[in-house]
C-alpha atoms as a PDB file:
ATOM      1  CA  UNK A   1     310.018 -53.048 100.067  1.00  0.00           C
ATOM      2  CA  UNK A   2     312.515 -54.488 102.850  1.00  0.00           C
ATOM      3  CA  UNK A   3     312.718 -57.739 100.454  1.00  0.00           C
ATOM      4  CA  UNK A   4     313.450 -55.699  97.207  1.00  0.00           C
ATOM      5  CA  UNK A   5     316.142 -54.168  99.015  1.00  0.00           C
ATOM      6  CA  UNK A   6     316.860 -56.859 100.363  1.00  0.00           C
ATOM      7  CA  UNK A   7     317.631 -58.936  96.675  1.00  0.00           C
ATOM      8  CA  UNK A   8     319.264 -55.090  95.817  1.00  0.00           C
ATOM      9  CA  UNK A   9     322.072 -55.898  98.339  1.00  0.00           C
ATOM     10  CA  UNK A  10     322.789 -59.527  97.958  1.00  0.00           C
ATOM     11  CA  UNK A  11     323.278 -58.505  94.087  1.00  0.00           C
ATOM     12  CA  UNK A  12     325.291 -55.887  94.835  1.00  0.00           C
ATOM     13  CA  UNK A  13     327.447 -57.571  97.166  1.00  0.00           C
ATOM     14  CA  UNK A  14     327.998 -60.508  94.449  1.00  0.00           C
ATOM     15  CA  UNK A  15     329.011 -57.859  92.255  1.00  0.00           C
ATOM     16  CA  UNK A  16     331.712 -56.736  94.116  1.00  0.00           C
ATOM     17  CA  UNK A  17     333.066 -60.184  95.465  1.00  0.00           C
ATOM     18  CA  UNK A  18     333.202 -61.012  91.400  1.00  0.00           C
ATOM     19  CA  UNK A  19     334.811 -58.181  90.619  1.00  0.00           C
ATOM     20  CA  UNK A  20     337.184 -58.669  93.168  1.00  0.00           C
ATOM     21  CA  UNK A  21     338.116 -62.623  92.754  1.00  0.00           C
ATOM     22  CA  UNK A  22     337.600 -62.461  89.129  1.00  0.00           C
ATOM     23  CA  UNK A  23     340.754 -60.969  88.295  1.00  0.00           C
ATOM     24  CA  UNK A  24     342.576 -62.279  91.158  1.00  0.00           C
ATOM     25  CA  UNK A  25     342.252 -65.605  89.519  1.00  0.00           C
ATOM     26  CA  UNK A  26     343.004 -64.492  86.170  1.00  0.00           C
ATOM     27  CA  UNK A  27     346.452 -62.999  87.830  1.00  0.00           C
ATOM     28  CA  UNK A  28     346.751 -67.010  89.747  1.00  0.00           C
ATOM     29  CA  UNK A  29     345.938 -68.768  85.891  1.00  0.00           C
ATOM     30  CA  UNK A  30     348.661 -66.505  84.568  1.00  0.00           C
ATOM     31  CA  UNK A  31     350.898 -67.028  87.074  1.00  0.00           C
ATOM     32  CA  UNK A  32     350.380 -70.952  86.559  1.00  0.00           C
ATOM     33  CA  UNK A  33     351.040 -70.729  82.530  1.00  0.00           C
ATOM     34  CA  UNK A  34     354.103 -68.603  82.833  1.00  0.00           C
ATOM     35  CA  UNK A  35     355.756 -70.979  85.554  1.00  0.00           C
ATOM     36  CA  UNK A  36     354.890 -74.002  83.155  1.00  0.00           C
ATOM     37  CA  UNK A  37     356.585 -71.794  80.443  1.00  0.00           C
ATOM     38  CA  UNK A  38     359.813 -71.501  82.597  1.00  0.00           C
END
């Protein structure tokens, strides 16, 4: 039980540093192209 829960929280907590940093990243790539642009 304390293992399942266990593997619950580490995938939840990957989860939300992904859907944190993911877009965060996407804002830095955007960033990059549009200064290459200018």
């Amino acid at each position: 039980m304390e293992n399942k829960y266990t593997q619950t929280r580490t995938h939840v907590v990957i989860c939300f540093h992904f859907s944190i940093f993911e877009p965060l990243e996407t804002v830095e790539r955007i960033q990059t192209v549009l200064q290459k642009l200018l």
